[in-house]
C-alpha atoms as a PDB file:
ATOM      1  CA  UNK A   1       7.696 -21.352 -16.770  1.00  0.00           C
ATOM      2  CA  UNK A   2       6.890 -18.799 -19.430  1.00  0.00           C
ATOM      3  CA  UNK A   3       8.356 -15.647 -18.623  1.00  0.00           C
ATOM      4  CA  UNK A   4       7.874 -12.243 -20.314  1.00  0.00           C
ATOM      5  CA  UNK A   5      10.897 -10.484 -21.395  1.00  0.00           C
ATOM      6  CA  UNK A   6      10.246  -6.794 -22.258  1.00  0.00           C
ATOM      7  CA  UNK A   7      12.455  -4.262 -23.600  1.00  0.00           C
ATOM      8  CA  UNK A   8      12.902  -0.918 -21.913  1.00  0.00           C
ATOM      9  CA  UNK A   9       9.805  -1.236 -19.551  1.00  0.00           C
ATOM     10  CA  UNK A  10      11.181  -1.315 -16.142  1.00  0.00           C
ATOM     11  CA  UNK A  11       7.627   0.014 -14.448  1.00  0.00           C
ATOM     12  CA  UNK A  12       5.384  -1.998 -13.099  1.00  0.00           C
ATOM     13  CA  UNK A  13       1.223  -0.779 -12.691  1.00  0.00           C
ATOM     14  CA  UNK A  14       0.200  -4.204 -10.617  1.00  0.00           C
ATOM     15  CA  UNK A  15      -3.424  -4.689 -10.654  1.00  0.00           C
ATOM     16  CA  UNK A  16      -3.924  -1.640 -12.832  1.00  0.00           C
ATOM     17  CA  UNK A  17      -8.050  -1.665 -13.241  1.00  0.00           C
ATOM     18  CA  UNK A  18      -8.571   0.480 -15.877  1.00  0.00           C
ATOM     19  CA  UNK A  19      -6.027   3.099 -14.840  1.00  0.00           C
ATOM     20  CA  UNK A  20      -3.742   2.025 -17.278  1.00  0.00           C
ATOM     21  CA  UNK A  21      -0.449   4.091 -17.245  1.00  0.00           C
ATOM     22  CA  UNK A  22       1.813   4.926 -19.908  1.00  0.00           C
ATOM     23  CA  UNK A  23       5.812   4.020 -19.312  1.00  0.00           C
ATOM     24  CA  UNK A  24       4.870   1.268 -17.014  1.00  0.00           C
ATOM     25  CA  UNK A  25       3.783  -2.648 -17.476  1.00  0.00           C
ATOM     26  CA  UNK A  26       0.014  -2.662 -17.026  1.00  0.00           C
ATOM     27  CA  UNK A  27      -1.075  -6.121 -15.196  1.00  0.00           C
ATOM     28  CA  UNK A  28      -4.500  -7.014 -14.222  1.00  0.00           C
ATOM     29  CA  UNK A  29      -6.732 -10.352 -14.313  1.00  0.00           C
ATOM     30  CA  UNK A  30      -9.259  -8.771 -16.341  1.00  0.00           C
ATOM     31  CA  UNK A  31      -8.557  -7.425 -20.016  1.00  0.00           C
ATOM     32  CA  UNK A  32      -8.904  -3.598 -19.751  1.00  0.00           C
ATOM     33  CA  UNK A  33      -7.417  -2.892 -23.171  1.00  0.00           C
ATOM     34  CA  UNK A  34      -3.453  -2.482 -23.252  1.00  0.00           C
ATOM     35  CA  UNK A  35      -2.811  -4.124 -20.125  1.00  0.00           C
ATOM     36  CA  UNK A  36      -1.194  -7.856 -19.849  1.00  0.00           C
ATOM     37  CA  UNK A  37      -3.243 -10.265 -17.938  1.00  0.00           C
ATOM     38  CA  UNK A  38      -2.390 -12.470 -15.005  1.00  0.00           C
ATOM     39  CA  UNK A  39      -4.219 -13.831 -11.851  1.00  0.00           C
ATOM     40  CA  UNK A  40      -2.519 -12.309  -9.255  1.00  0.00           C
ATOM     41  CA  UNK A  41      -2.842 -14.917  -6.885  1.00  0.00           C
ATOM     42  CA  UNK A  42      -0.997 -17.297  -9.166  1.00  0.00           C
ATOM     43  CA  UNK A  43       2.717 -17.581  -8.472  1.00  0.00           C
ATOM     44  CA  UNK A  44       5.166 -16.900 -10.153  1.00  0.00           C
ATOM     45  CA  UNK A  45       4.080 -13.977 -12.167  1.00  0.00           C
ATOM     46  CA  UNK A  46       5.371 -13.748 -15.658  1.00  0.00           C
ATOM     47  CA  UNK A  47       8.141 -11.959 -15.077  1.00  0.00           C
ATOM     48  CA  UNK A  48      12.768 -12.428 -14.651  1.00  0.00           C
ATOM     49  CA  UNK A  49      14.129 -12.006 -11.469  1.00  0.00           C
ATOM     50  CA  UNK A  50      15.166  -8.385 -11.119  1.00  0.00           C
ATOM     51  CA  UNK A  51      12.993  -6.635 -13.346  1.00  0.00           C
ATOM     52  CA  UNK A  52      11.442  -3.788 -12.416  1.00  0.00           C
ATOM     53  CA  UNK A  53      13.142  -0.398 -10.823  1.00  0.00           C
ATOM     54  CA  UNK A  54       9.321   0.316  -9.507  1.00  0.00           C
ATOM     55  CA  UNK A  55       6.268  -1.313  -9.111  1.00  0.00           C
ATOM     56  CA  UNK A  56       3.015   0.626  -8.187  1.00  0.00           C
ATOM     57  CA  UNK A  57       0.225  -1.413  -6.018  1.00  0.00           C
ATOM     58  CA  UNK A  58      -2.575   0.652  -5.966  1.00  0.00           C
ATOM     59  CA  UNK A  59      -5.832  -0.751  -4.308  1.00  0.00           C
ATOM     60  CA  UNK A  60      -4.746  -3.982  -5.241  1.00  0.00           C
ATOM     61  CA  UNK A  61      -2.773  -5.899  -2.183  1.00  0.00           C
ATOM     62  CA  UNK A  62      -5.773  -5.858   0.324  1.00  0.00           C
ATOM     63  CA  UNK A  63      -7.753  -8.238  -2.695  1.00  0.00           C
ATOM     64  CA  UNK A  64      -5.226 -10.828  -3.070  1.00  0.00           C
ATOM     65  CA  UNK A  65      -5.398 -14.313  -1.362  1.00  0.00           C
ATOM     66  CA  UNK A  66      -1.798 -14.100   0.241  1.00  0.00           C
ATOM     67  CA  UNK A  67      -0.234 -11.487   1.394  1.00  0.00           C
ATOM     68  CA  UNK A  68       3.308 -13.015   1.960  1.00  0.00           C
ATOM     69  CA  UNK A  69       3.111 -15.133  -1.284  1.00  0.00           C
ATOM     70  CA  UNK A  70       2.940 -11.354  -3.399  1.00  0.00           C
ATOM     71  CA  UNK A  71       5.479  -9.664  -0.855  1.00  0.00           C
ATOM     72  CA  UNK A  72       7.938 -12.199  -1.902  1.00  0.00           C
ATOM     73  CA  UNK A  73       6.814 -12.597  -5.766  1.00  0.00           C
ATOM     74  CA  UNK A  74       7.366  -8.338  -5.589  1.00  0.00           C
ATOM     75  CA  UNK A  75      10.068  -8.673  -3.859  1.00  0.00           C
ATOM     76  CA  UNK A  76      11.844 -11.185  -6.441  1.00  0.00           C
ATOM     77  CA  UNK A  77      10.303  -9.304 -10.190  1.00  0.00           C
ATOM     78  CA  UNK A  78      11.894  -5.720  -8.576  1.00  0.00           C
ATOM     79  CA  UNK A  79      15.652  -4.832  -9.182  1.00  0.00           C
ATOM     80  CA  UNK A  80      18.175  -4.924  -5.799  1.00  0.00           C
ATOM     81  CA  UNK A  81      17.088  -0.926  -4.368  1.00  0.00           C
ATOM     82  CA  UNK A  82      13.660  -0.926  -6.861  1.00  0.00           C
ATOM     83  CA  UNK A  83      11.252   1.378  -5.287  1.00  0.00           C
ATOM     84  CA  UNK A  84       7.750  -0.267  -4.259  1.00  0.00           C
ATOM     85  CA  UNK A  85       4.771   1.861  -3.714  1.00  0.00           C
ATOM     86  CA  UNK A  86       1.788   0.766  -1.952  1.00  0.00           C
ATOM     87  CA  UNK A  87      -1.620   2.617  -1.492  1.00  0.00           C
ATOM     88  CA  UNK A  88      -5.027   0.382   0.364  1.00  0.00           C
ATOM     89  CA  UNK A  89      -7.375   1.398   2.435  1.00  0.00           C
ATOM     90  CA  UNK A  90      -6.907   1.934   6.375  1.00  0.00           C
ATOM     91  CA  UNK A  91      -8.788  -1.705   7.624  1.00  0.00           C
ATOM     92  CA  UNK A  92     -10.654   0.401  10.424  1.00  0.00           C
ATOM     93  CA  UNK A  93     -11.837   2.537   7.583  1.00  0.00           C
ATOM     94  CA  UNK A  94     -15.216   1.667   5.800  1.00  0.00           C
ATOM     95  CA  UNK A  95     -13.532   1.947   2.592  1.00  0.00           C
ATOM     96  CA  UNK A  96     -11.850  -1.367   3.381  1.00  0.00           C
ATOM     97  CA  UNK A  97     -14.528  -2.944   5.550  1.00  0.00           C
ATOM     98  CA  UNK A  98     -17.651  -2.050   2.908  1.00  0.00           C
ATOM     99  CA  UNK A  99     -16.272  -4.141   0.123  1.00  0.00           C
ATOM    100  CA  UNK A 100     -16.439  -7.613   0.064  1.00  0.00           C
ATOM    101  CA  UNK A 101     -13.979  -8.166  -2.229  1.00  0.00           C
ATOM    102  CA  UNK A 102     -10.981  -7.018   0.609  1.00  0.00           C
ATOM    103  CA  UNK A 103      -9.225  -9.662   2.114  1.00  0.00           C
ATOM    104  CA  UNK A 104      -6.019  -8.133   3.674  1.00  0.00           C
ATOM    105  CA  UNK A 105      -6.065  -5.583   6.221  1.00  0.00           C
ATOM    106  CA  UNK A 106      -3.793  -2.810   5.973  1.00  0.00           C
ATOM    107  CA  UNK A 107      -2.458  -0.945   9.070  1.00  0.00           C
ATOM    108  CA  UNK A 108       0.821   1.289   9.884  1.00  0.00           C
ATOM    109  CA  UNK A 109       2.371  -1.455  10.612  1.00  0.00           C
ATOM    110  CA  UNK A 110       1.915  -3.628   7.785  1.00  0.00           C
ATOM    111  CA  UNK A 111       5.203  -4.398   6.537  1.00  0.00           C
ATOM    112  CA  UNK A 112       7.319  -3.851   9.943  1.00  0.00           C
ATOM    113  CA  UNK A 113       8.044  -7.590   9.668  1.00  0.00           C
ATOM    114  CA  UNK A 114       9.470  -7.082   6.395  1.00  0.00           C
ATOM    115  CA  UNK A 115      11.351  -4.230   7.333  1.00  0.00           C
ATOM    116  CA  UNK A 116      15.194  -4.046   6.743  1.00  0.00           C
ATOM    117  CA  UNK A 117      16.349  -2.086  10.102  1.00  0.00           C
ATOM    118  CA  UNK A 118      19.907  -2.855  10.993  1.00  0.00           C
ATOM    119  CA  UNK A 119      20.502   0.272   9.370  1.00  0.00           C
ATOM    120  CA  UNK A 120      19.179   2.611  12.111  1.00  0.00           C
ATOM    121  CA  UNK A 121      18.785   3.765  15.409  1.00  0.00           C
ATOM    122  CA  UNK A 122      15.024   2.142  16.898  1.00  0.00           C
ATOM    123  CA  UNK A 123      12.114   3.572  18.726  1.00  0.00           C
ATOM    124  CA  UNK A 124      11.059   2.168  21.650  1.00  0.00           C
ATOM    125  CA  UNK A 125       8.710   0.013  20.092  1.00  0.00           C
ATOM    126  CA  UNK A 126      10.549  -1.056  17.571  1.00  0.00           C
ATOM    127  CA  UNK A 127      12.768  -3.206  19.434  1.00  0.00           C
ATOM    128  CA  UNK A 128      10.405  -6.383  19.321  1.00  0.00           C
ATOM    129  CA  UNK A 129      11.203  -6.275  15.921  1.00  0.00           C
ATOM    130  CA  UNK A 130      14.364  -7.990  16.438  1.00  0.00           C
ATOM    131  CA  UNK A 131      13.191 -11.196  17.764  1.00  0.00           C
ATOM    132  CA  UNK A 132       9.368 -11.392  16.905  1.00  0.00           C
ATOM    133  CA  UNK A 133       9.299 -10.976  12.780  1.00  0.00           C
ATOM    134  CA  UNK A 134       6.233 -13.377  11.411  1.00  0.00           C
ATOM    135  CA  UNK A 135       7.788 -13.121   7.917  1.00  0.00           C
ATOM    136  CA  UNK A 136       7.734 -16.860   7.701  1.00  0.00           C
ATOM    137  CA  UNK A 137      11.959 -16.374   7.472  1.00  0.00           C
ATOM    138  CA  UNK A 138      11.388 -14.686   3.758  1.00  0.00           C
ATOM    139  CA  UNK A 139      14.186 -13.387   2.326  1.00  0.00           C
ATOM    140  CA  UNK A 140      11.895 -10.615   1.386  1.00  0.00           C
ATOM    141  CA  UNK A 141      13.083  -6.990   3.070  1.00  0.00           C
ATOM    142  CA  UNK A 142      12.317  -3.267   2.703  1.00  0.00           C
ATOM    143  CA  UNK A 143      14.129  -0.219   3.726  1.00  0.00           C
ATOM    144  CA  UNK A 144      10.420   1.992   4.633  1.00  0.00           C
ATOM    145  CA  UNK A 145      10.804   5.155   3.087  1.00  0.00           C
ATOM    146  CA  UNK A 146       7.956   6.385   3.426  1.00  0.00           C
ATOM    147  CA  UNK A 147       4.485   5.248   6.046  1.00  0.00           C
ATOM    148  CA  UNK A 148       2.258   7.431   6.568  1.00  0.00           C
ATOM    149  CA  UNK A 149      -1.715   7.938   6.723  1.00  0.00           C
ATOM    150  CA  UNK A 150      -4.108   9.429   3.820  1.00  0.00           C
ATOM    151  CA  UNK A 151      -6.947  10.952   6.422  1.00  0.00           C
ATOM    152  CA  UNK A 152      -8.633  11.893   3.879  1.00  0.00           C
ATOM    153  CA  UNK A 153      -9.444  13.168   0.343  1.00  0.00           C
ATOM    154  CA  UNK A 154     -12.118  15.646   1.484  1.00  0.00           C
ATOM    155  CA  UNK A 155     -10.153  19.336   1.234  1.00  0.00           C
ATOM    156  CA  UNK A 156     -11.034  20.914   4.255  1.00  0.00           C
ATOM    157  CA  UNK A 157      -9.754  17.428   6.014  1.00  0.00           C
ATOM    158  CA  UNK A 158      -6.574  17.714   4.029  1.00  0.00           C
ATOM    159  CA  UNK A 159      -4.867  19.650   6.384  1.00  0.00           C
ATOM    160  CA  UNK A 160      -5.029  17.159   9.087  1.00  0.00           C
ATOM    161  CA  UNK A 161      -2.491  14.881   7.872  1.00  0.00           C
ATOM    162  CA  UNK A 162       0.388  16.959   8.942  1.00  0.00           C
ATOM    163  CA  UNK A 163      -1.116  16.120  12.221  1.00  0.00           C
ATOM    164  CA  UNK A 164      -2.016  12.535  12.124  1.00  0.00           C
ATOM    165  CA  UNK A 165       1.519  11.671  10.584  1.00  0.00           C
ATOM    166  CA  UNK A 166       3.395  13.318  13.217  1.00  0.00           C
ATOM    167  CA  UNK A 167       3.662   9.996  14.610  1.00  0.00           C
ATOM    168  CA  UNK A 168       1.155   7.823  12.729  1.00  0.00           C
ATOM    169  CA  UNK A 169       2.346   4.536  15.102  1.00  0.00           C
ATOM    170  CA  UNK A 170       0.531   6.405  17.922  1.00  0.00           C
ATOM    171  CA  UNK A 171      -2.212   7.479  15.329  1.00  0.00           C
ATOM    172  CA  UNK A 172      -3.480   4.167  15.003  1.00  0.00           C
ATOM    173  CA  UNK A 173      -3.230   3.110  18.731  1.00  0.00           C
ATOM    174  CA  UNK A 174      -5.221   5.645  20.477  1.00  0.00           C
ATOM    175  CA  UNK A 175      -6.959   7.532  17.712  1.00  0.00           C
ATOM    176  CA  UNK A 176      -7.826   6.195  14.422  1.00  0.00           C
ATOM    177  CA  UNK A 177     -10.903   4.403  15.917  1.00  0.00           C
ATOM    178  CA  UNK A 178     -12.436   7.763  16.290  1.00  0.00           C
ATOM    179  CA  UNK A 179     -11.334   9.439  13.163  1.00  0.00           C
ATOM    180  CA  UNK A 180      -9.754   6.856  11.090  1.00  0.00           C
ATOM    181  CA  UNK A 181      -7.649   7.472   8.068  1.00  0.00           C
ATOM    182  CA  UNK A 182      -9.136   6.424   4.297  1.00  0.00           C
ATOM    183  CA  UNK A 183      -5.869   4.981   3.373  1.00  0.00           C
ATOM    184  CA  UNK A 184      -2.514   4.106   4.303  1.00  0.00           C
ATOM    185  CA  UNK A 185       0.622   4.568   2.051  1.00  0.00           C
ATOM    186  CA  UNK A 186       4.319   2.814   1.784  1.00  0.00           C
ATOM    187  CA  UNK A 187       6.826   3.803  -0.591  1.00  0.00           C
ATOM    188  CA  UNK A 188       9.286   0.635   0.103  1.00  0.00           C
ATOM    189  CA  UNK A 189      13.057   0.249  -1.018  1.00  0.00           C
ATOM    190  CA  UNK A 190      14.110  -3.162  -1.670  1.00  0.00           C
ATOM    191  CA  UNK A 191      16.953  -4.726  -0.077  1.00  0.00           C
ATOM    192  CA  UNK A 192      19.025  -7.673  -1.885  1.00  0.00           C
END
């Protein structure tokens, strides 16, 4: 395996497109200048165990082939408490279901079976989480720190996501077919 060893870089922009960061790792599959290059849907990327204190995943998860596969690829390249953050698009939303190119749903719920909660007190629907995980028995797990909804980007909408995150769970069930979010965000702890 050829791994990449660098220096001082403990950032990591994964699928970076052409919003190439400075401080972090830029990794795409297409050469946008600066940026390493890797097929994302090839395992293992380039990279030691226990690299990375963050690792932003913009727009990028809901195109790759395998969701679990890069769960547990992120989950072994970031550092034991690393912080993961995740933006996509809401899968009700037409921003996910207009381009082709999206393969992965995102919802709320997303990475509840990847969650790390023996460390709290559950809601009532929670509790299924116990005994009904369909992690495939990964060693991958997150403490959630943060899961909430992006309504929308539109100012005068802006305002509603105080609302809709009151208690986004509910959000999605009864609501967000009428007036669905544009994207839902994670900011994920990892837990080794």
């Amino acid at each position: 395996m050829n791994l990449i060893y660098i220096e001082n870089m403990k950032k990591l922009n994964l699928g970076c497109g052409n919003q190439l960061l400075d401080d972090y790792i830029n990794l795409d599959i297409v050469d946008y200048g600066g940026n390493l290059i890797h097929d994302l849907n090839s395992f293992p990327y380039p990279f030691d165990d226990n690299t990375f204190d963050e690792i932003l995943a913009s727009h990028i998860l809901e195109h790759l082939s395998n969701f679990n596969q890069v769960i547990n690829e992120l989950y072994r390249i970031t550092k034991p408490g690393g912080i993961i953050k995740v933006y996509a698009p809401f899968f009700l939303n037409t921003k996910f279901f207009g381009d082709p190119d999206h393969k992965i749903p995102f919802s709320i719920r997303t990475f509840d079976n990847y969650e790390y909660i023996e460390n709290r007190k559950l809601k009532f629907y929670e509790k299924w989480k116990l005994t009904h995980r369909t992690n495939y028995q990964t060693k991958a797990k997150f403490e959630i720190l943060v899961k909430k909804f992006n309504l929308s980007n539109f100012a005068p909408l802006k305002w509603l996501n105080f609302i809709v995150n009151i208690e986004p769970v509910i959000y999605e069930r009864f609501f967000a077919s009428i007036f669905s979010p544009e994207e839902v965000i994670f900011v994920l702890r990892v837990v080794k």
